[in-house]
N, C-alpha and C. Protein backbone atom coordinates (compact mmCIF):
# COMPACT_ATOMS: atom_id res chain seq x y z
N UNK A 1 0.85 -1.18 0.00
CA UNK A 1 0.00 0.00 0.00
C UNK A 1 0.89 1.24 0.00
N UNK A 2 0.49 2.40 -0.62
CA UNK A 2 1.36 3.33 -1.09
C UNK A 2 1.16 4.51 0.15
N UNK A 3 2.46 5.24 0.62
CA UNK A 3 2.44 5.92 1.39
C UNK A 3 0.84 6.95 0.96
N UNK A 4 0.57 7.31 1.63
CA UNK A 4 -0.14 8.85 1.91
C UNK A 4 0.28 10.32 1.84
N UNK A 5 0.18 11.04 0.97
CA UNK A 5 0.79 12.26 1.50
C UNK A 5 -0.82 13.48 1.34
N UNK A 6 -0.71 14.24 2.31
CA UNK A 6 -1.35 15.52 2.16
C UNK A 6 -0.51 16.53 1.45
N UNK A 7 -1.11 16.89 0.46
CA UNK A 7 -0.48 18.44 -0.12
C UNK A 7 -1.44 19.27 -0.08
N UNK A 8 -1.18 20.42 0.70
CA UNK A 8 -2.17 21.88 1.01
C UNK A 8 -1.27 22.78 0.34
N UNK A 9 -2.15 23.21 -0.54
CA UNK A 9 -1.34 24.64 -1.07
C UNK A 9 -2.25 24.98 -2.12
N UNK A 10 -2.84 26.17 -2.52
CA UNK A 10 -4.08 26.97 -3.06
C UNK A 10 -3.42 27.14 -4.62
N UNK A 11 -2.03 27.20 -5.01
CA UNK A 11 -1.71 27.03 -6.29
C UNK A 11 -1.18 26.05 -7.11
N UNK A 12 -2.18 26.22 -8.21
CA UNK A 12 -2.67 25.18 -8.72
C UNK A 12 -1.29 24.74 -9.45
N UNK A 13 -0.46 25.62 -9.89
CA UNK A 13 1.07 25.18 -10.82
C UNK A 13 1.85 23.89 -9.86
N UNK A 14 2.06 24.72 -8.51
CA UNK A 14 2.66 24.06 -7.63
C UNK A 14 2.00 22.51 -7.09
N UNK A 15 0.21 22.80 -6.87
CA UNK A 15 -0.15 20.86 -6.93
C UNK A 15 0.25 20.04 -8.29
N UNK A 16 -0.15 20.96 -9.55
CA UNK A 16 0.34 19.94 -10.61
C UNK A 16 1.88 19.33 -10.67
N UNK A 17 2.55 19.85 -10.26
CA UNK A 17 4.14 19.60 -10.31
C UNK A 17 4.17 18.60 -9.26
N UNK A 18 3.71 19.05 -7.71
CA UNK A 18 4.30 17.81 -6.56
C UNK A 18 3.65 16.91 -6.69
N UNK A 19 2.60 17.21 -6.82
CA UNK A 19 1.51 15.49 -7.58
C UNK A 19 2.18 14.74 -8.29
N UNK A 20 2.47 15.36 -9.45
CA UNK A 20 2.81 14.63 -10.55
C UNK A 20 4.72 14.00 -9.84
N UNK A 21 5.15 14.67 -9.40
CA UNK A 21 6.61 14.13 -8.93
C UNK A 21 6.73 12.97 -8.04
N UNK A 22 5.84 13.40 -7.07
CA UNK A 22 5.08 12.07 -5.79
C UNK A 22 4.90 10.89 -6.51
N UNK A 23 3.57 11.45 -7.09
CA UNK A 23 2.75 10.24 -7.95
C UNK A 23 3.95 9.58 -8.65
N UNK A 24 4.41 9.98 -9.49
CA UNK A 24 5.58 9.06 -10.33
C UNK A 24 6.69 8.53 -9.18
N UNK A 25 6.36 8.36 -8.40
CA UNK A 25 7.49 7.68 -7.37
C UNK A 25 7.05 6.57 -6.17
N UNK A 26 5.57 6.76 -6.41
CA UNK A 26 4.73 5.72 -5.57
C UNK A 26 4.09 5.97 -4.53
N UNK A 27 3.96 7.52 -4.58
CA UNK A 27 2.73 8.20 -2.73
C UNK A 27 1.86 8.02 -3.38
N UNK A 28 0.86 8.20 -3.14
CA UNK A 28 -0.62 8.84 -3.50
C UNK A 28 -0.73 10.08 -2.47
N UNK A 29 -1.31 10.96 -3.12
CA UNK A 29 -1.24 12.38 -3.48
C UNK A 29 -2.86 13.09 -2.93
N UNK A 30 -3.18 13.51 -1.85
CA UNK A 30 -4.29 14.24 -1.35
C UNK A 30 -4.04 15.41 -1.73
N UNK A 31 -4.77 16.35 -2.31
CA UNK A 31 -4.89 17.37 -2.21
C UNK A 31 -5.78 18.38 -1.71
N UNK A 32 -5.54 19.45 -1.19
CA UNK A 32 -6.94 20.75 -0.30
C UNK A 32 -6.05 21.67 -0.58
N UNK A 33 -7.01 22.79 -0.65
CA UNK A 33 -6.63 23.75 -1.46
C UNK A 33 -6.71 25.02 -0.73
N UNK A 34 -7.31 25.12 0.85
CA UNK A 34 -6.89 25.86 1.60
C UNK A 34 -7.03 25.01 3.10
N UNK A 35 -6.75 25.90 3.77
CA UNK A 35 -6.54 24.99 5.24
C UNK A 35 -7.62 24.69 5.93
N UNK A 36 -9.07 24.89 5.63
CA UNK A 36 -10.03 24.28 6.28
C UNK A 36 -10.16 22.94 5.30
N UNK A 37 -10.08 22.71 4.52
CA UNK A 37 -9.79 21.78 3.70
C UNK A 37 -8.79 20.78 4.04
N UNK A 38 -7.32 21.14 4.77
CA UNK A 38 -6.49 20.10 4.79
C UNK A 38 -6.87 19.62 5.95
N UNK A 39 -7.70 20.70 6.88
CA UNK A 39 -7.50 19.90 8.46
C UNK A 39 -8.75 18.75 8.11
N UNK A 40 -10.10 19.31 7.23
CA UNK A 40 -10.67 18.13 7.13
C UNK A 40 -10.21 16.78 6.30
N UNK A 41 -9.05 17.02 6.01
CA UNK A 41 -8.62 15.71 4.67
C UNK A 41 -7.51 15.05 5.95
N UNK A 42 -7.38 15.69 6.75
CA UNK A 42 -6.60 15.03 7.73
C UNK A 42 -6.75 13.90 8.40
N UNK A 43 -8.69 13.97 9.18
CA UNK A 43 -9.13 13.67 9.41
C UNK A 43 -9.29 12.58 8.70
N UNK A 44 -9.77 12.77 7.49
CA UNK A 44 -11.06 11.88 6.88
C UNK A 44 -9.64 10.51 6.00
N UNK A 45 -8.33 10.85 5.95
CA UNK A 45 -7.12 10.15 4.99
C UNK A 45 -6.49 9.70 5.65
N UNK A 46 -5.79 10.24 7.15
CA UNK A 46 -5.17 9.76 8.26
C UNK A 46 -3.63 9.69 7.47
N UNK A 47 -2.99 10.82 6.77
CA UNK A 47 -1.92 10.63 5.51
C UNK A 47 -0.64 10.38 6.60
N UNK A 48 0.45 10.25 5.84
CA UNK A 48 1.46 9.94 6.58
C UNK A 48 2.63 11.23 6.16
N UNK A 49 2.30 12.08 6.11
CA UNK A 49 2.86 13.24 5.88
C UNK A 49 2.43 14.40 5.36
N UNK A 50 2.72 15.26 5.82
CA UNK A 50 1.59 17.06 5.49
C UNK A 50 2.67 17.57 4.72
N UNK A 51 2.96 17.85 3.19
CA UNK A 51 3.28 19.26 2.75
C UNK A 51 2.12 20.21 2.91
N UNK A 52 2.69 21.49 3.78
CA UNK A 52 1.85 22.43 3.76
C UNK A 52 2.11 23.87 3.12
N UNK A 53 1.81 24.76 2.77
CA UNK A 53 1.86 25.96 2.34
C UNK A 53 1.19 26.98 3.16
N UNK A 54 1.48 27.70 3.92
CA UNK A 54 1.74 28.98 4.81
C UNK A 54 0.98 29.80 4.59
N UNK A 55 0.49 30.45 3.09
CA UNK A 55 -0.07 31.36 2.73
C UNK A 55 -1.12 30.86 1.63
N UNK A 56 -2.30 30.93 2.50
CA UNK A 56 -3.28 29.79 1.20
C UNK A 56 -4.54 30.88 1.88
N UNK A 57 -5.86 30.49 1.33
CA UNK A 57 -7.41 31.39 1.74
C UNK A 57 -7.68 30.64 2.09
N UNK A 58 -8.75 31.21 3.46
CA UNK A 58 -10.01 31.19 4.07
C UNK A 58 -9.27 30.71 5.91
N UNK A 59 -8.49 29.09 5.67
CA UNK A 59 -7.73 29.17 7.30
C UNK A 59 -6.05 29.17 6.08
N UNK A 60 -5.28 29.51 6.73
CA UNK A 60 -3.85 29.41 6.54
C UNK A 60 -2.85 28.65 7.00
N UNK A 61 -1.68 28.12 6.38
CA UNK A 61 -1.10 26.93 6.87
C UNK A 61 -0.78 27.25 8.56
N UNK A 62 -0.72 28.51 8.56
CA UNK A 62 -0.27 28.84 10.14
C UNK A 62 -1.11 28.47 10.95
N UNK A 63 -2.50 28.31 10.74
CA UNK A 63 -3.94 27.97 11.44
C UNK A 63 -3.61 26.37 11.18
N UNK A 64 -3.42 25.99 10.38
CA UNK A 64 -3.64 24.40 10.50
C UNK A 64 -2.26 23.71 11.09
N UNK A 65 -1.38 24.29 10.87
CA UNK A 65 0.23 23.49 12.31
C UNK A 65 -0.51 24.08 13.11
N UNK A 66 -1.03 25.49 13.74
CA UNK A 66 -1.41 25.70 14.91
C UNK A 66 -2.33 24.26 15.34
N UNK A 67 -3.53 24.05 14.83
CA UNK A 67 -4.40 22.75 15.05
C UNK A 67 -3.56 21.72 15.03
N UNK A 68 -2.67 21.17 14.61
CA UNK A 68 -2.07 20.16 14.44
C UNK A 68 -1.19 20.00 16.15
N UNK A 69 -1.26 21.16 16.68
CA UNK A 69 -0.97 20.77 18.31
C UNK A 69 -2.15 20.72 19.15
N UNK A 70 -3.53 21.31 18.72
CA UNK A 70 -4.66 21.24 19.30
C UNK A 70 -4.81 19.71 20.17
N UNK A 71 -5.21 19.58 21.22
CA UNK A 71 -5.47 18.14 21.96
C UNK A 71 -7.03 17.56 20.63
N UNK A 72 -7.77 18.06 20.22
CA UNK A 72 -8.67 17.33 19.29
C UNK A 72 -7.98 16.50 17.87
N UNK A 73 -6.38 17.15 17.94
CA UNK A 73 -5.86 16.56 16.78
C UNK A 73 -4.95 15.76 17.18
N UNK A 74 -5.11 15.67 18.74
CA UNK A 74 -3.89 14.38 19.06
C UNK A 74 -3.56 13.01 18.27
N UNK A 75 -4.43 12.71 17.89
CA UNK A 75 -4.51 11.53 16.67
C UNK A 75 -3.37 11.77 15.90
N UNK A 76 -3.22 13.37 15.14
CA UNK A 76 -3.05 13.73 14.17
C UNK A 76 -1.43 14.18 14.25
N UNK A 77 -1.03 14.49 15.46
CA UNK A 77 0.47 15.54 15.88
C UNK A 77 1.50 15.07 15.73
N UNK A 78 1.57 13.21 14.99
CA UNK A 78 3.19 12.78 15.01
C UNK A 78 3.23 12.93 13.76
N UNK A 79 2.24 13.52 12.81
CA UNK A 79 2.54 12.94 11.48
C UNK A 79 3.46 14.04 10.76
N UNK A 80 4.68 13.65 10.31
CA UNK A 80 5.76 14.95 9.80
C UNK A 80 4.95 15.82 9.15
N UNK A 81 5.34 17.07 9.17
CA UNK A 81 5.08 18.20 8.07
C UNK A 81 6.16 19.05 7.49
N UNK A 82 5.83 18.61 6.35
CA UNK A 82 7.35 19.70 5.86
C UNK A 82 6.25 20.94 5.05
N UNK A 83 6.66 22.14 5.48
CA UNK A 83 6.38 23.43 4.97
C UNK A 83 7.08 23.97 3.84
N UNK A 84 6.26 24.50 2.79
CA UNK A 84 6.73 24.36 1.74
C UNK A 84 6.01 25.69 0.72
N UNK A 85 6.87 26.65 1.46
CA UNK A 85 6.07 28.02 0.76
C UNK A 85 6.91 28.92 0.75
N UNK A 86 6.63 30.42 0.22
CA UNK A 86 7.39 30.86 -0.92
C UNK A 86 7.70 32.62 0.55
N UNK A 87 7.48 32.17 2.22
CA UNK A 87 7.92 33.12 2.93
C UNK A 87 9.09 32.19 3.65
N UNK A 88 10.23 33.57 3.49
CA UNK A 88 11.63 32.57 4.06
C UNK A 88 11.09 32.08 5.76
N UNK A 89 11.92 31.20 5.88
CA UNK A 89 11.91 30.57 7.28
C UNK A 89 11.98 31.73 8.45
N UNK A 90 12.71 32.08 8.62
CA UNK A 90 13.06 33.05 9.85
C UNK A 90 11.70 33.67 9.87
N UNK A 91 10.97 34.44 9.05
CA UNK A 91 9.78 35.08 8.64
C UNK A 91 8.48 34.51 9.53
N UNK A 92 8.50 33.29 8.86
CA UNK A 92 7.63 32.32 9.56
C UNK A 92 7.72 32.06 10.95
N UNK A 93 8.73 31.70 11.27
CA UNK A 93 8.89 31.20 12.37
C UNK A 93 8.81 32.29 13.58
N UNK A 94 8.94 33.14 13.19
CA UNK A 94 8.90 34.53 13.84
C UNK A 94 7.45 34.91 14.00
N UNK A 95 7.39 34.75 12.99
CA UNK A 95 5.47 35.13 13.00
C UNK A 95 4.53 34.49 13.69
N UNK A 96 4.90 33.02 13.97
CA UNK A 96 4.39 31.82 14.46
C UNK A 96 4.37 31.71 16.14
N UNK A 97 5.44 32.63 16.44
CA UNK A 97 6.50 32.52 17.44
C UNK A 97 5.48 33.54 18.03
N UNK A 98 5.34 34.84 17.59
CA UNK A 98 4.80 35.86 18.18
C UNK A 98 3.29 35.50 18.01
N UNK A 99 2.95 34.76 17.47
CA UNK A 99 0.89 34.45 17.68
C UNK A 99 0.22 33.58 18.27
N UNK A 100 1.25 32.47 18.93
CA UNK A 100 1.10 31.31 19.56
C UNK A 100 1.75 31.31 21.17
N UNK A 101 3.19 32.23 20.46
CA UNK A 101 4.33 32.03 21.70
C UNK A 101 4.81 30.51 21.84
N UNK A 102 4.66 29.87 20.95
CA UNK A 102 5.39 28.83 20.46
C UNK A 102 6.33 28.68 19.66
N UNK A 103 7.27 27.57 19.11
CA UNK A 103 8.06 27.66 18.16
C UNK A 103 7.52 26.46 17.35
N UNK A 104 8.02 27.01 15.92
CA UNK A 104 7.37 25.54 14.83
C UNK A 104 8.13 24.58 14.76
N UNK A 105 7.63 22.95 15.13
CA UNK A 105 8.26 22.08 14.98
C UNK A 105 7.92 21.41 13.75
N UNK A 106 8.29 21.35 12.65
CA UNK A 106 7.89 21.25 10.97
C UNK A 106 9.47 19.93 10.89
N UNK A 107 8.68 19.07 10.57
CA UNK A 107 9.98 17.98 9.74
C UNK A 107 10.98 18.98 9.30
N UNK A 108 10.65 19.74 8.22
CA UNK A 108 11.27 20.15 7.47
C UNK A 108 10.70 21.60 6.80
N UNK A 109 11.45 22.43 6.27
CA UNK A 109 11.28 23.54 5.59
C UNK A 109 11.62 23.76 4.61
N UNK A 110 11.40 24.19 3.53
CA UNK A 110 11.73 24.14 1.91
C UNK A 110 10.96 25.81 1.59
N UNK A 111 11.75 26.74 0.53
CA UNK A 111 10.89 27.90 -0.38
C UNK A 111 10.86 27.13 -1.56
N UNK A 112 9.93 28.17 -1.12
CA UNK A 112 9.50 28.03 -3.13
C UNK A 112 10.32 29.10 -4.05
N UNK A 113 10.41 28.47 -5.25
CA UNK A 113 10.90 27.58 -6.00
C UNK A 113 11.42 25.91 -5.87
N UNK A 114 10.41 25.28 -5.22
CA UNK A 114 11.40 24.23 -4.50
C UNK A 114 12.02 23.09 -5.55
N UNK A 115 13.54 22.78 -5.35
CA UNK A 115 14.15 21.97 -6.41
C UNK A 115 13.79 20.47 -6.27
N UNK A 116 12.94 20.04 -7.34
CA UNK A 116 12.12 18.46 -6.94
C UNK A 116 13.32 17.27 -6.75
N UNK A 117 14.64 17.39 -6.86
CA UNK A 117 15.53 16.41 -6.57
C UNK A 117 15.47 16.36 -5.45
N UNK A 118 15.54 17.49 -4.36
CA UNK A 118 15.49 17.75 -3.12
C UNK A 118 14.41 17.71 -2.43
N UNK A 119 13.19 18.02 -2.45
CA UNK A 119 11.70 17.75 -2.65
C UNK A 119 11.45 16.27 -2.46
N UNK A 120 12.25 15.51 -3.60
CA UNK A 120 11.58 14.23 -3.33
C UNK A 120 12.83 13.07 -2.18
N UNK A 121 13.92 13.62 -2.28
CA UNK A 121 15.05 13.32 -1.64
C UNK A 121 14.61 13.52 0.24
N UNK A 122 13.61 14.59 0.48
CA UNK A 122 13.21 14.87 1.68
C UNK A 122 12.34 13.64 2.29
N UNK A 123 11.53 14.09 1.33
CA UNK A 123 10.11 13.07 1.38
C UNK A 123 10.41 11.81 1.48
N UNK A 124 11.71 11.07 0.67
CA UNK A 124 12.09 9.84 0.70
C UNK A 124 12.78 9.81 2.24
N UNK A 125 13.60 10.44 2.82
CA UNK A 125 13.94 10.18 4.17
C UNK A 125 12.23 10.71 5.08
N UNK A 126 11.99 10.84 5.01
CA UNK A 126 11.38 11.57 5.93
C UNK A 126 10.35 9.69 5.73
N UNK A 127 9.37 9.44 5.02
CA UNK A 127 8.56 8.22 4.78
C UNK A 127 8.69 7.36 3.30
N UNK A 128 9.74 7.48 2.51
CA UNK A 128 10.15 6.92 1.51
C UNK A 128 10.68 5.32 1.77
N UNK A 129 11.42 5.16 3.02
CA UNK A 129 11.71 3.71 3.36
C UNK A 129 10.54 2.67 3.31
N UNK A 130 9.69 3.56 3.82
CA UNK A 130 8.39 2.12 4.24
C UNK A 130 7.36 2.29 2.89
N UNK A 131 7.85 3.24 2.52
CA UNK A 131 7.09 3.20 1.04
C UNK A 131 7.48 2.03 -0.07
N UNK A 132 8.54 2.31 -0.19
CA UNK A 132 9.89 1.23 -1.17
C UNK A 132 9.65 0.09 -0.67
N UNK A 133 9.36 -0.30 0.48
CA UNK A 133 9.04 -1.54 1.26
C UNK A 133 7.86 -2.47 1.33
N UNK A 134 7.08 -1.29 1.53
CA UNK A 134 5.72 -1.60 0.99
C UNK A 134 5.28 -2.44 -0.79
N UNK A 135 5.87 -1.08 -1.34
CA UNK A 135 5.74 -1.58 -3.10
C UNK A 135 5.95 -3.07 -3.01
N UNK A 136 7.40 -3.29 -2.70
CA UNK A 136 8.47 -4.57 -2.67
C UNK A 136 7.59 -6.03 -2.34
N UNK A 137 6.93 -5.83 -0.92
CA UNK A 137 6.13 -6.55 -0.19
C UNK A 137 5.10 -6.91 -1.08
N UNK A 138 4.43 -6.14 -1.95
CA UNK A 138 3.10 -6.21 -2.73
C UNK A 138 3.52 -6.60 -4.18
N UNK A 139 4.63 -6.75 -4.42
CA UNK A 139 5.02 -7.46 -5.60
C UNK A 139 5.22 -9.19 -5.87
């Protein structure tokens, strides 16, 4: 069975590209297109990893890591997230820092432009082992 991934991010260039990069490598590929959307695909997919995007309409990736420590999403809080949007890190984390008084614990961080060798090189450490394993097993 093929890993899970959530991808949240409201532009549409950027789902066609990580879809299509994922997909050709063996995740299957959720997509929501703003953050009331990913927290319900969270729920309803149970994925094994969140790319999220920071700056999306209606809730924002900052609203949905915020939920992702909520006690209603305890289910939900080990599953990595790598952030993956086009405001530098320090920015974020600063911003995050001052609205919560928390700090972001994100797998990982990537801007946009993000380089898909590296992109998928993440994703493969991060849940790529049990993916490859999986395939293997089902062959």
């Amino acid at each position: 069975m093929a890993k899970k991934i959530l991808l949240a991010d409201d532009d549409p260039d950027v789902v066609a590209d990580v879809t299509m990069l994922l997909e050709d490598e063996g995740y299957e590929v959720v997509v929501a297109k703003d953050g009331a959307e990913a927290l319900e695909k969270i729920k309803l997919e149970n994925p094994d990893l969140i790319i999220l995007d920071l700056l999306m309409p209606h809730v924002d990736g900052f609203a949905v890591f915020d939920m992702l420590r909520d006690p209603r999403y305890e289910r939900w809080s080990r599953i990595p997230v790598v952030i993956l949007t086009s405001v530098r890190e320090e920015v974020s984390n600063r911003r995050y820092e001052l609205e919560t008084g928390r700090k972001m614990d994100y797998a990982a961080y990537v801007e946009k432009p993000a380089d898909p060798d590296e992109l998928l090189a993440l994703v493969d450490r991060l849940i790529g082992k049990a993916a490859k394993e999986d395939e293997r097993a089902d062959q």
